[in-house]
C-alpha atoms as a PDB file:
ATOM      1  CA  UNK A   1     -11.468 -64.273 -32.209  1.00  0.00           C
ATOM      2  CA  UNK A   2     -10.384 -63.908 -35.515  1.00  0.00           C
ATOM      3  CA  UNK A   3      -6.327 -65.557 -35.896  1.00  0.00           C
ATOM      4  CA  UNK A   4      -5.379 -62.526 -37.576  1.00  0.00           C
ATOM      5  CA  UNK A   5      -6.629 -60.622 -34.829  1.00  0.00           C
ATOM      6  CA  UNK A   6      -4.902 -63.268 -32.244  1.00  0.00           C
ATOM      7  CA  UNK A   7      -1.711 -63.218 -33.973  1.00  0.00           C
ATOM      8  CA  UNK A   8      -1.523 -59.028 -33.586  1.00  0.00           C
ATOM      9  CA  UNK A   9      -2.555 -59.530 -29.975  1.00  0.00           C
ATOM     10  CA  UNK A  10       0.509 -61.243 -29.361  1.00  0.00           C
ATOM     11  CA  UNK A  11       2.621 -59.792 -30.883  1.00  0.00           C
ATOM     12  CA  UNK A  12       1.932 -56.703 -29.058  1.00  0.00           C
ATOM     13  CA  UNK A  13       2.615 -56.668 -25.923  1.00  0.00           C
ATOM     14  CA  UNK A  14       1.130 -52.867 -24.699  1.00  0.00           C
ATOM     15  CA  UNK A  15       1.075 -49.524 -26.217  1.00  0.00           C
ATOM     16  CA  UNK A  16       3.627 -46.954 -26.141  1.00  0.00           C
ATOM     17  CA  UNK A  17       3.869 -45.665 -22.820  1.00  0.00           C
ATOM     18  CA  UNK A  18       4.354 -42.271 -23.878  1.00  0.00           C
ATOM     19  CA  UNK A  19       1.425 -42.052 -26.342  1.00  0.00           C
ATOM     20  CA  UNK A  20      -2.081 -42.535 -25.599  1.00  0.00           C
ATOM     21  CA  UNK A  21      -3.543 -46.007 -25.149  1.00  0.00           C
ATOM     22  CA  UNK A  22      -5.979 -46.668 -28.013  1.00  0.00           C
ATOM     23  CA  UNK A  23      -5.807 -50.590 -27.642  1.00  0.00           C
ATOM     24  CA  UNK A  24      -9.750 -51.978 -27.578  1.00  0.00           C
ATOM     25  CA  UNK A  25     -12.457 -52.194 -28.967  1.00  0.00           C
ATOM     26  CA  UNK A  26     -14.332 -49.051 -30.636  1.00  0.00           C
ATOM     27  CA  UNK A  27     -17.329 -48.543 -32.150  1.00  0.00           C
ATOM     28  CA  UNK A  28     -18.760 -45.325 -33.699  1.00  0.00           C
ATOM     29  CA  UNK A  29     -22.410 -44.738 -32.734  1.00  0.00           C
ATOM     30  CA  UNK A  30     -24.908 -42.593 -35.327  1.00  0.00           C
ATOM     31  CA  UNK A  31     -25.688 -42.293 -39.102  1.00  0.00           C
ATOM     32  CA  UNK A  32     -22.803 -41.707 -41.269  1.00  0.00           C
ATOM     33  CA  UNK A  33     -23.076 -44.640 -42.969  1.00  0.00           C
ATOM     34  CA  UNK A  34     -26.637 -44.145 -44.553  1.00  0.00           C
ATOM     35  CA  UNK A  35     -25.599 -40.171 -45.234  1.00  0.00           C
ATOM     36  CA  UNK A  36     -22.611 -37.958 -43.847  1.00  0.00           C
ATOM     37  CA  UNK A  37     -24.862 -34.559 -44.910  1.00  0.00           C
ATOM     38  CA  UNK A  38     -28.086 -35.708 -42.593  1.00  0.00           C
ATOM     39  CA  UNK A  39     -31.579 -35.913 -43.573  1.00  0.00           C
ATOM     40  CA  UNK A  40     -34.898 -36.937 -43.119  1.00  0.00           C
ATOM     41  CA  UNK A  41     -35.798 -40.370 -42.780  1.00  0.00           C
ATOM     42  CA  UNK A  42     -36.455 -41.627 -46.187  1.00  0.00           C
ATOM     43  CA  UNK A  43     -37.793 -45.271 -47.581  1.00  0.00           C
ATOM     44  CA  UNK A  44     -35.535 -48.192 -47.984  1.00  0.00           C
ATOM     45  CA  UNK A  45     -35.297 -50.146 -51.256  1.00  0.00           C
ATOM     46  CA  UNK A  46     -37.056 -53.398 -49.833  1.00  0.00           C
ATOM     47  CA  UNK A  47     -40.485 -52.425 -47.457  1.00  0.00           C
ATOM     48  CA  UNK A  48     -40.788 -48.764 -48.873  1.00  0.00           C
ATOM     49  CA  UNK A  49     -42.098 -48.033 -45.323  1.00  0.00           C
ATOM     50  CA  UNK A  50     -40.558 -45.418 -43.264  1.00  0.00           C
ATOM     51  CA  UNK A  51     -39.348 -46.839 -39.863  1.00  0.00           C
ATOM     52  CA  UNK A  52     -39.310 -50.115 -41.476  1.00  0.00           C
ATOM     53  CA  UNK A  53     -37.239 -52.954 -41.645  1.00  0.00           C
ATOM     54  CA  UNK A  54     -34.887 -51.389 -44.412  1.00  0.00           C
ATOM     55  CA  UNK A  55     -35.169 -47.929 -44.037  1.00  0.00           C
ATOM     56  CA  UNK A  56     -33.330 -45.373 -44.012  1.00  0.00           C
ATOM     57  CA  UNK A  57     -33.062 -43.205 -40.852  1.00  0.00           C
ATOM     58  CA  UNK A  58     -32.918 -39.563 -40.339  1.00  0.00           C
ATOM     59  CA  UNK A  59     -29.141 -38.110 -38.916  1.00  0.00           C
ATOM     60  CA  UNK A  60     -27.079 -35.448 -38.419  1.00  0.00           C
ATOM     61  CA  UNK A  61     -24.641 -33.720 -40.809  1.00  0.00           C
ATOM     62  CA  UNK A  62     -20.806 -35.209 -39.823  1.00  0.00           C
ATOM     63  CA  UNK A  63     -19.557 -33.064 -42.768  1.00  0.00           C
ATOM     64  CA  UNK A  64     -17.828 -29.486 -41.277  1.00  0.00           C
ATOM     65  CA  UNK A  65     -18.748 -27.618 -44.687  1.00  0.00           C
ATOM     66  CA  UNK A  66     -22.880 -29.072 -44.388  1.00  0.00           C
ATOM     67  CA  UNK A  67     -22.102 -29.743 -47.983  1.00  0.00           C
ATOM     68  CA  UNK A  68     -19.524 -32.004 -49.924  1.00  0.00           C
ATOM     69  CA  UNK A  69     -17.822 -30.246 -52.302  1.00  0.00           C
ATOM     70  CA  UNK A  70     -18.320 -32.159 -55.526  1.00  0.00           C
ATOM     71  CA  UNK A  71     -17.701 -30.108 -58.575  1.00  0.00           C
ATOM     72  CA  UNK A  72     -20.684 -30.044 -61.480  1.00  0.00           C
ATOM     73  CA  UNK A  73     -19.395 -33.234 -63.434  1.00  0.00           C
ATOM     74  CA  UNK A  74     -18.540 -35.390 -60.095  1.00  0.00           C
ATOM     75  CA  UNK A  75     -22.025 -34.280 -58.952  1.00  0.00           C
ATOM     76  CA  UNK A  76     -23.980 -34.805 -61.861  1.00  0.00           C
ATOM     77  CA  UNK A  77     -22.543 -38.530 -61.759  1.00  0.00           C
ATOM     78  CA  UNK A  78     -23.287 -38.598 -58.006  1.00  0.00           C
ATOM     79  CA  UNK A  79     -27.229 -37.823 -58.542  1.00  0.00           C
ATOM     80  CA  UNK A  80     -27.463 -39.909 -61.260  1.00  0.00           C
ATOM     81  CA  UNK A  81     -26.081 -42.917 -59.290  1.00  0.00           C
ATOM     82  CA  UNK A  82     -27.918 -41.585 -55.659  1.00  0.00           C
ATOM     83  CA  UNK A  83     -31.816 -42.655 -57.078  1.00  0.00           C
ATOM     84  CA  UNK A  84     -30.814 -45.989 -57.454  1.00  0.00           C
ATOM     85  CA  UNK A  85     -28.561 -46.257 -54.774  1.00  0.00           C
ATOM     86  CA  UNK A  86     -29.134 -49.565 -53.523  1.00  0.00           C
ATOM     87  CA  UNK A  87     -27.688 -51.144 -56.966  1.00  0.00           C
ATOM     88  CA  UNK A  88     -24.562 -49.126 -57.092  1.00  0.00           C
ATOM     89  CA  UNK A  89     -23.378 -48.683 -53.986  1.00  0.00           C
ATOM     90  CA  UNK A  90     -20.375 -51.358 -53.557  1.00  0.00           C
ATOM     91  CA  UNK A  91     -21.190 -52.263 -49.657  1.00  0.00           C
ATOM     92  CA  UNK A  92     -24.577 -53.951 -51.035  1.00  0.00           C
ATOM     93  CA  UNK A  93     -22.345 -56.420 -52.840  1.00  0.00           C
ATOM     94  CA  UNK A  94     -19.863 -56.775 -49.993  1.00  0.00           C
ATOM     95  CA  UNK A  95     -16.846 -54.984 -51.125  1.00  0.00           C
ATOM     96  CA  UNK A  96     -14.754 -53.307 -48.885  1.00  0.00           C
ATOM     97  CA  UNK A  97     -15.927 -50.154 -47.798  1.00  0.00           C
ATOM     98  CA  UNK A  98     -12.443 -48.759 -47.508  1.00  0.00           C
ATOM     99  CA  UNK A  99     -11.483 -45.578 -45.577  1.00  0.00           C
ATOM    100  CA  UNK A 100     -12.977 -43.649 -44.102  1.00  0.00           C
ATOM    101  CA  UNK A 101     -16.114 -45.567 -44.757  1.00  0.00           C
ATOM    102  CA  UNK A 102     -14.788 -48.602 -42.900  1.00  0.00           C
ATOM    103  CA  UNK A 103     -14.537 -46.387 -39.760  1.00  0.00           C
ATOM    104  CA  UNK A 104     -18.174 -46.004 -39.343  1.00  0.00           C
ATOM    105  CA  UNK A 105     -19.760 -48.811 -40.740  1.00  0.00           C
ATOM    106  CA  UNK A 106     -22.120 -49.779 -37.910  1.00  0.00           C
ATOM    107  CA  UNK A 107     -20.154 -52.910 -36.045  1.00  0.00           C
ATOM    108  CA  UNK A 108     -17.171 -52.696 -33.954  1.00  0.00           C
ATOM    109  CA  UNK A 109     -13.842 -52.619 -34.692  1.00  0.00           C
ATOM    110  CA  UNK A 110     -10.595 -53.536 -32.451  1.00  0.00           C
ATOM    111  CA  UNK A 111      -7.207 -51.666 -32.173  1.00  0.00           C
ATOM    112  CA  UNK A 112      -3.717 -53.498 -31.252  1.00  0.00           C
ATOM    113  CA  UNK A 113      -1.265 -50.814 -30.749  1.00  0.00           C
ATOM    114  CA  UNK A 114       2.454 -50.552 -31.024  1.00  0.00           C
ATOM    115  CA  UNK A 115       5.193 -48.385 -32.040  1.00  0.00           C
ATOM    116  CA  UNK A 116       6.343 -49.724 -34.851  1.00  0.00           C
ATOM    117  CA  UNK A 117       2.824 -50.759 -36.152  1.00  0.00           C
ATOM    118  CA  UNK A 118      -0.854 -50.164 -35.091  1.00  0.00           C
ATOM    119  CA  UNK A 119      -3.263 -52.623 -36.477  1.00  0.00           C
ATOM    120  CA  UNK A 120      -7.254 -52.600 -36.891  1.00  0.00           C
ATOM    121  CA  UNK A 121      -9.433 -55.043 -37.181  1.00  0.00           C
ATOM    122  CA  UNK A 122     -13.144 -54.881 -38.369  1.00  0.00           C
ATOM    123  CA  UNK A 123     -16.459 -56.779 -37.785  1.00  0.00           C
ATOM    124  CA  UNK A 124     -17.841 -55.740 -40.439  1.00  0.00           C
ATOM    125  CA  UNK A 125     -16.621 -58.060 -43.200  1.00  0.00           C
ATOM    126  CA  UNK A 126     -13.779 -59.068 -41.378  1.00  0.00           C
ATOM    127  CA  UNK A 127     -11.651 -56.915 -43.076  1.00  0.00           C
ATOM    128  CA  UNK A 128      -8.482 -55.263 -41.770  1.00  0.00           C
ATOM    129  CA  UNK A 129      -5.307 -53.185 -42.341  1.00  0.00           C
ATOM    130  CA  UNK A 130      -1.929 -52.216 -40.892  1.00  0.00           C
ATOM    131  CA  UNK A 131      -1.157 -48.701 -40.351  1.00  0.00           C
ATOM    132  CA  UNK A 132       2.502 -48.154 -40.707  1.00  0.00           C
ATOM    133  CA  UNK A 133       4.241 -45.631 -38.049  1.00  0.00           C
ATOM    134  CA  UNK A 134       7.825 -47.009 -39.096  1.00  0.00           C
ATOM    135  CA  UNK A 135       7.452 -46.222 -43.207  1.00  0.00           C
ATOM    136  CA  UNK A 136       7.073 -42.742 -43.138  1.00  0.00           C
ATOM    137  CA  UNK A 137       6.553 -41.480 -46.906  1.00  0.00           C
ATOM    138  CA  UNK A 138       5.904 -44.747 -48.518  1.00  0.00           C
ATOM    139  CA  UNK A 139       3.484 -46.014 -50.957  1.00  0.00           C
ATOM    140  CA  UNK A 140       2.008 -48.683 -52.104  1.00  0.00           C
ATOM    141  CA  UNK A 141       2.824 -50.738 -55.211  1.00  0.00           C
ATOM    142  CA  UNK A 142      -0.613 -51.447 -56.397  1.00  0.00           C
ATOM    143  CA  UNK A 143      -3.762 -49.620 -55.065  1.00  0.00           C
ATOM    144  CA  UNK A 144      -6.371 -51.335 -52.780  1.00  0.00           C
ATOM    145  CA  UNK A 145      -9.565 -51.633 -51.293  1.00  0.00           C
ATOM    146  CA  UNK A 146      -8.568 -50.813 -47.965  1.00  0.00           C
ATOM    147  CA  UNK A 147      -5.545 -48.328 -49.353  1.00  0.00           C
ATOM    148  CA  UNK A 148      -2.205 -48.045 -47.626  1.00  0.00           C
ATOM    149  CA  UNK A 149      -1.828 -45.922 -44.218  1.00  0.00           C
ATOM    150  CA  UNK A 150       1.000 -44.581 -42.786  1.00  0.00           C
ATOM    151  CA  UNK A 151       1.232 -42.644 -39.335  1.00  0.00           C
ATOM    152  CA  UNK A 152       2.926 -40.354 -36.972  1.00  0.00           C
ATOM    153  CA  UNK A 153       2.038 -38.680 -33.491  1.00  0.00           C
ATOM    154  CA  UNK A 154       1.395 -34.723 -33.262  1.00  0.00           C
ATOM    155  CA  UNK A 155       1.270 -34.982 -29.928  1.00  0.00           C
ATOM    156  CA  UNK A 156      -1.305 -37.055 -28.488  1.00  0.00           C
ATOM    157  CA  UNK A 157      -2.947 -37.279 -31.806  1.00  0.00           C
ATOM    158  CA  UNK A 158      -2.748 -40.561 -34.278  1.00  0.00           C
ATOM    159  CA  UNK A 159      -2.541 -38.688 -37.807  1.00  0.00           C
ATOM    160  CA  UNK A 160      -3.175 -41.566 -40.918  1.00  0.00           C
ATOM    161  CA  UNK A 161      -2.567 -40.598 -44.268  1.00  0.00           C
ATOM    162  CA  UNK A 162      -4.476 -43.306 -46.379  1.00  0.00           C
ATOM    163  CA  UNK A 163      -3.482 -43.390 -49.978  1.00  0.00           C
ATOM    164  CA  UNK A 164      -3.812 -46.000 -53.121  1.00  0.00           C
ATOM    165  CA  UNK A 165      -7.290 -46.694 -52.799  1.00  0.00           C
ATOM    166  CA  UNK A 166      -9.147 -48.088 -55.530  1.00  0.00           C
ATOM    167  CA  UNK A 167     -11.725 -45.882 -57.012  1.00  0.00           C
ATOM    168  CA  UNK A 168     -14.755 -48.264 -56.321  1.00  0.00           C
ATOM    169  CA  UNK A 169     -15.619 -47.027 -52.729  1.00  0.00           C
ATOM    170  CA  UNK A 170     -18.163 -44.819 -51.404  1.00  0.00           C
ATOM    171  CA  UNK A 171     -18.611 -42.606 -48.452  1.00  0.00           C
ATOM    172  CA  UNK A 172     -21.633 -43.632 -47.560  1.00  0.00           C
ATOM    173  CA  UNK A 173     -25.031 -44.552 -49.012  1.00  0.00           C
ATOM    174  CA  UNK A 174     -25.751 -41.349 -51.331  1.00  0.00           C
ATOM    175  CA  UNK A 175     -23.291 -42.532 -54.198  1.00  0.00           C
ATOM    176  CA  UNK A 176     -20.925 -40.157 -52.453  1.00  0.00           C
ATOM    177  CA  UNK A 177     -17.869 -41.667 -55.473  1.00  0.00           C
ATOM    178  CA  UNK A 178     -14.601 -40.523 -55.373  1.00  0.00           C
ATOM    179  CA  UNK A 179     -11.394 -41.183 -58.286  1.00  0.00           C
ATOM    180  CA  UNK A 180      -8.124 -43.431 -57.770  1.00  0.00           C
ATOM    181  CA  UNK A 181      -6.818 -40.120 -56.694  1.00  0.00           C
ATOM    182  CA  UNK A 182      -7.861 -40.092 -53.245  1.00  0.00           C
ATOM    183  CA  UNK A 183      -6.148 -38.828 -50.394  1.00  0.00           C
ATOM    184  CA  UNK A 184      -7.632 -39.385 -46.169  1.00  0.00           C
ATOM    185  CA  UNK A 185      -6.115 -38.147 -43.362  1.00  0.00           C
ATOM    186  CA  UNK A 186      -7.510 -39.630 -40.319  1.00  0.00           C
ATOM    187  CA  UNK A 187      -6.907 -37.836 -36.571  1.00  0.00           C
ATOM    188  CA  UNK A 188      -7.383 -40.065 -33.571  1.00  0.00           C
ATOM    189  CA  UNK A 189      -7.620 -37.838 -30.469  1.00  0.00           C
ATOM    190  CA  UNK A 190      -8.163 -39.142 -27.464  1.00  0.00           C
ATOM    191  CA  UNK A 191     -10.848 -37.309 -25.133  1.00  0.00           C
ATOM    192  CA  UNK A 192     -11.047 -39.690 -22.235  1.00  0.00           C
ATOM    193  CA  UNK A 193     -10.550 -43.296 -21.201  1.00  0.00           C
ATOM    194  CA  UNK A 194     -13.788 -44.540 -23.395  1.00  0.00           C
ATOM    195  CA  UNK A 195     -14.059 -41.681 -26.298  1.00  0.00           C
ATOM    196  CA  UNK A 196     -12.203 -40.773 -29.292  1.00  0.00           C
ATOM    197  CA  UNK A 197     -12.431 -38.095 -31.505  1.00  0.00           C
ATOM    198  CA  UNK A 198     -12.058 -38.995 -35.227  1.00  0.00           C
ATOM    199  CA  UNK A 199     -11.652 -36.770 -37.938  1.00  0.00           C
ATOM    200  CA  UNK A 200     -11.081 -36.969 -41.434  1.00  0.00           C
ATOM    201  CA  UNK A 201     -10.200 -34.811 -44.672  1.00  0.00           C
ATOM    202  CA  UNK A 202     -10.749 -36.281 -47.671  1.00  0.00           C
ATOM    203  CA  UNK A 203      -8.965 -34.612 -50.630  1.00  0.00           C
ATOM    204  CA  UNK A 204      -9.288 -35.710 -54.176  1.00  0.00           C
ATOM    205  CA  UNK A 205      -8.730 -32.897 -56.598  1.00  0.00           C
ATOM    206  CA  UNK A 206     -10.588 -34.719 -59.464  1.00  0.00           C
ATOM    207  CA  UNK A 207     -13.610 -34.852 -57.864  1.00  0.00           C
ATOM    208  CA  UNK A 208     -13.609 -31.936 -55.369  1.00  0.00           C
ATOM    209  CA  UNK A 209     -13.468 -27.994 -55.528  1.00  0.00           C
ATOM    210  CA  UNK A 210     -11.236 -28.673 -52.160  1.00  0.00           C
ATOM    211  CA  UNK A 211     -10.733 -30.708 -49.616  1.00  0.00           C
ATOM    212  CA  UNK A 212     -13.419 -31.421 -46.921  1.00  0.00           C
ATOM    213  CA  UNK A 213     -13.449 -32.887 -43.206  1.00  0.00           C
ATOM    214  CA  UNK A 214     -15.868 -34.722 -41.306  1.00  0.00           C
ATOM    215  CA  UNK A 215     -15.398 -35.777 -37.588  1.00  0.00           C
ATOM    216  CA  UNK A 216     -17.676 -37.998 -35.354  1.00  0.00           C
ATOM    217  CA  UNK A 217     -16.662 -39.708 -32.144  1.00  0.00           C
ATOM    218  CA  UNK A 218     -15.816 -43.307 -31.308  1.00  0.00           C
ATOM    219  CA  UNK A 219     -16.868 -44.964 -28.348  1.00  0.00           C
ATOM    220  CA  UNK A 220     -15.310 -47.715 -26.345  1.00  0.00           C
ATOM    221  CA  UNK A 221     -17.293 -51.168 -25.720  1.00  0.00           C
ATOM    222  CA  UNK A 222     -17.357 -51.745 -22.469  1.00  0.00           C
ATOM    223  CA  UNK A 223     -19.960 -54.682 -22.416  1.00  0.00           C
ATOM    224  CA  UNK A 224     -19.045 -57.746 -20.486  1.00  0.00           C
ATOM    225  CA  UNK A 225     -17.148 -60.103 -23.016  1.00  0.00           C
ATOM    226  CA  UNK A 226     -17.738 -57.255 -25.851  1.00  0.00           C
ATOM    227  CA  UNK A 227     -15.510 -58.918 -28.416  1.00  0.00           C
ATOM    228  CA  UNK A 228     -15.025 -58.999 -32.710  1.00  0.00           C
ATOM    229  CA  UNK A 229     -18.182 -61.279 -33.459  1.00  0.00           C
ATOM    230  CA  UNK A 230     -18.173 -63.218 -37.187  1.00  0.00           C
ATOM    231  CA  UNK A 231     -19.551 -60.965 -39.786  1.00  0.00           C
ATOM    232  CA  UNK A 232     -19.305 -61.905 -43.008  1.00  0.00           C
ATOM    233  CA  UNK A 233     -20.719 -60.422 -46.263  1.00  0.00           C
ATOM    234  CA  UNK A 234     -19.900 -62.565 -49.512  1.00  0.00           C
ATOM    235  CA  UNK A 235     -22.591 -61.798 -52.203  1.00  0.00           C
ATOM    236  CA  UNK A 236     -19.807 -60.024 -54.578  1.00  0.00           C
ATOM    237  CA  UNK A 237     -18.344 -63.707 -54.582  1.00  0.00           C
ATOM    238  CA  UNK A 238     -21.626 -65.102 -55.284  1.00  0.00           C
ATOM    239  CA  UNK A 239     -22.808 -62.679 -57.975  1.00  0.00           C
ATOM    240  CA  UNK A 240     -18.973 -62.734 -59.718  1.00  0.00           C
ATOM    241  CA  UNK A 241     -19.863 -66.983 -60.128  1.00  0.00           C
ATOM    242  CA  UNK A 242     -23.693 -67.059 -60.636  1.00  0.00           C
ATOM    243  CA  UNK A 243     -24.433 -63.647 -62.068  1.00  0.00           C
ATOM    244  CA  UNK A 244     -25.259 -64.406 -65.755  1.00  0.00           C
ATOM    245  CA  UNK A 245     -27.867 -66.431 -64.535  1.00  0.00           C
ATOM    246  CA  UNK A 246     -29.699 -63.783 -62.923  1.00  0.00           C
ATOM    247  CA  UNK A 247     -32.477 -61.923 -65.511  1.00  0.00           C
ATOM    248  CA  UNK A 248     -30.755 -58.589 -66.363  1.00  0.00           C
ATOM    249  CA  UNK A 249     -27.985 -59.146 -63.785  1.00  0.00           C
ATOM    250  CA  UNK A 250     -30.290 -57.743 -60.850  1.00  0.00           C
ATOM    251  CA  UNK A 251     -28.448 -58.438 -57.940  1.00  0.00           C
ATOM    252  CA  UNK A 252     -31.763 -58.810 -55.696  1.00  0.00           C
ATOM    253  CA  UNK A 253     -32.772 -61.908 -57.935  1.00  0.00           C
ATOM    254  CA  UNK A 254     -31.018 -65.033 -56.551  1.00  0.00           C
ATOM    255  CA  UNK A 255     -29.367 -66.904 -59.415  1.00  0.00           C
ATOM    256  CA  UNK A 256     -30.476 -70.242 -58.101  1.00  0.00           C
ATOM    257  CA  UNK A 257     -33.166 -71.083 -56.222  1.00  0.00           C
ATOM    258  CA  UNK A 258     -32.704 -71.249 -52.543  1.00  0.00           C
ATOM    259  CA  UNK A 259     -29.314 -69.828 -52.862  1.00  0.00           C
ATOM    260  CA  UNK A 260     -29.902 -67.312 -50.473  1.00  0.00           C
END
């Protein structure tokens, strides 16, 4: 278990007993990831088989308008970007997906609840963050990958509003982009003892014609010994050291041979 993780565990001794209990270990289950509108299954950027190891599958549409609301320059960017998505998109390199991208990456991620603070861990990198339910209103000084979140109950719902986000994220695979000017709101509703419902408006006037939601359930692990496993993704490391020694800078070209 991650000492990060360990140290939160702690720390925390139980979750508010008048507020739902959303201590453990979630996981969301689908296709978000590769595309939030759904599609067709479509060839990955390695095999160019469909099916195959790299492809991309077909899913459902998480988004509640079936369509992101880019506005003509943010989507002529976003199409120009989506054919070559597998050398843009800044999860291939390692970088934090942020939020709400972080949510449903596919690999589990564990919640330590409290009043003052509730804090996540992820497998997927081995990133984390702190949601703050005793700083109502603040900010950050300097924006990040994973943003700052503050939260509040209405009523048995966990409401996140995730600001200062750098602008080097993505949504999902599509070159779904968004500016510095971000704004998430994140609802955690509990719907039983092992489901969630999340939710989550993105608003980002910039980029957008108006804000859009998309909403997706988590689902509890309930595995024998399900625990945070060691996951992580350092390329952006290696390709910030070795990169002018690639041909062209191609990121699928190891610098060295037998680096990989």
């Amino acid at each position: 278990m991650p000492l990060l993780l360990s140290c939160a565990i702690a720390t925390t001794q139980s979750a508010p007993s008048t507020q739902p209990d959303l201590n453990g270990l979630w996981q969301a289950v689908g296709t978000a990831h590769w595309n939030l509108e759904g599609g067709s299954a479509q060839k990955g950027p390695t095999t160019g088989l469909i099916g195959a190891l790299g492809g991309i599958p077909a899913g459902q549409n998480y988004v509640a308008q079936e369509r992101i609301p880019y506005n003509k320059h943010a989507a002529a960017q976003r199409n120009a970007q989506r054919k070559e998505w597998h050398k843009w998109d800044p999860a291939v390199k390692c970088f934090m997906p942020g939020i709400p991208r972080q949510t449903y990456m596919p690999l589990p991620f564990h919640i330590v609840q409290s009043d003052a603070k509730i804090f996540i861990a992820y497998e997927w990198g081995s990133n984390s963050r702190v949601i703050h339910m005793d700083r109502p209103g603040s900010r950050a000084e300097l924006p990040s990958w994973m943003g700052h979140s503050v939260g509040h109950w209405e009523g048995s719902t966990l409401v996140v509003e995730v600001t200062d986000q750098v602008a080097d994220t993505w949504f999902d695979t599509t070159a779904t982009w968004h500016s510095d000017a971000l704004k998430v709101t994140e609802r955690y509703t509990l719907m039983g003892d092992n489901h969630i419902l999340y939710e989550a408006t993105i608003e980002d006037p910039q980029v957008f014609t108006e804000p859009w939601t998309i909403s997706m359930p988590l689902y509890r692990r309930l595995e024998s010994g399900a625990r945070l496993l060691e996951y992580k993704c350092i390329p952006f490391a290696e390709d910030a050291i070795y990169n002018h020694l690639r041909k062209g800078g191609d990121i699928n070209k190891p610098a060295l041979k037998n680096l990989y």
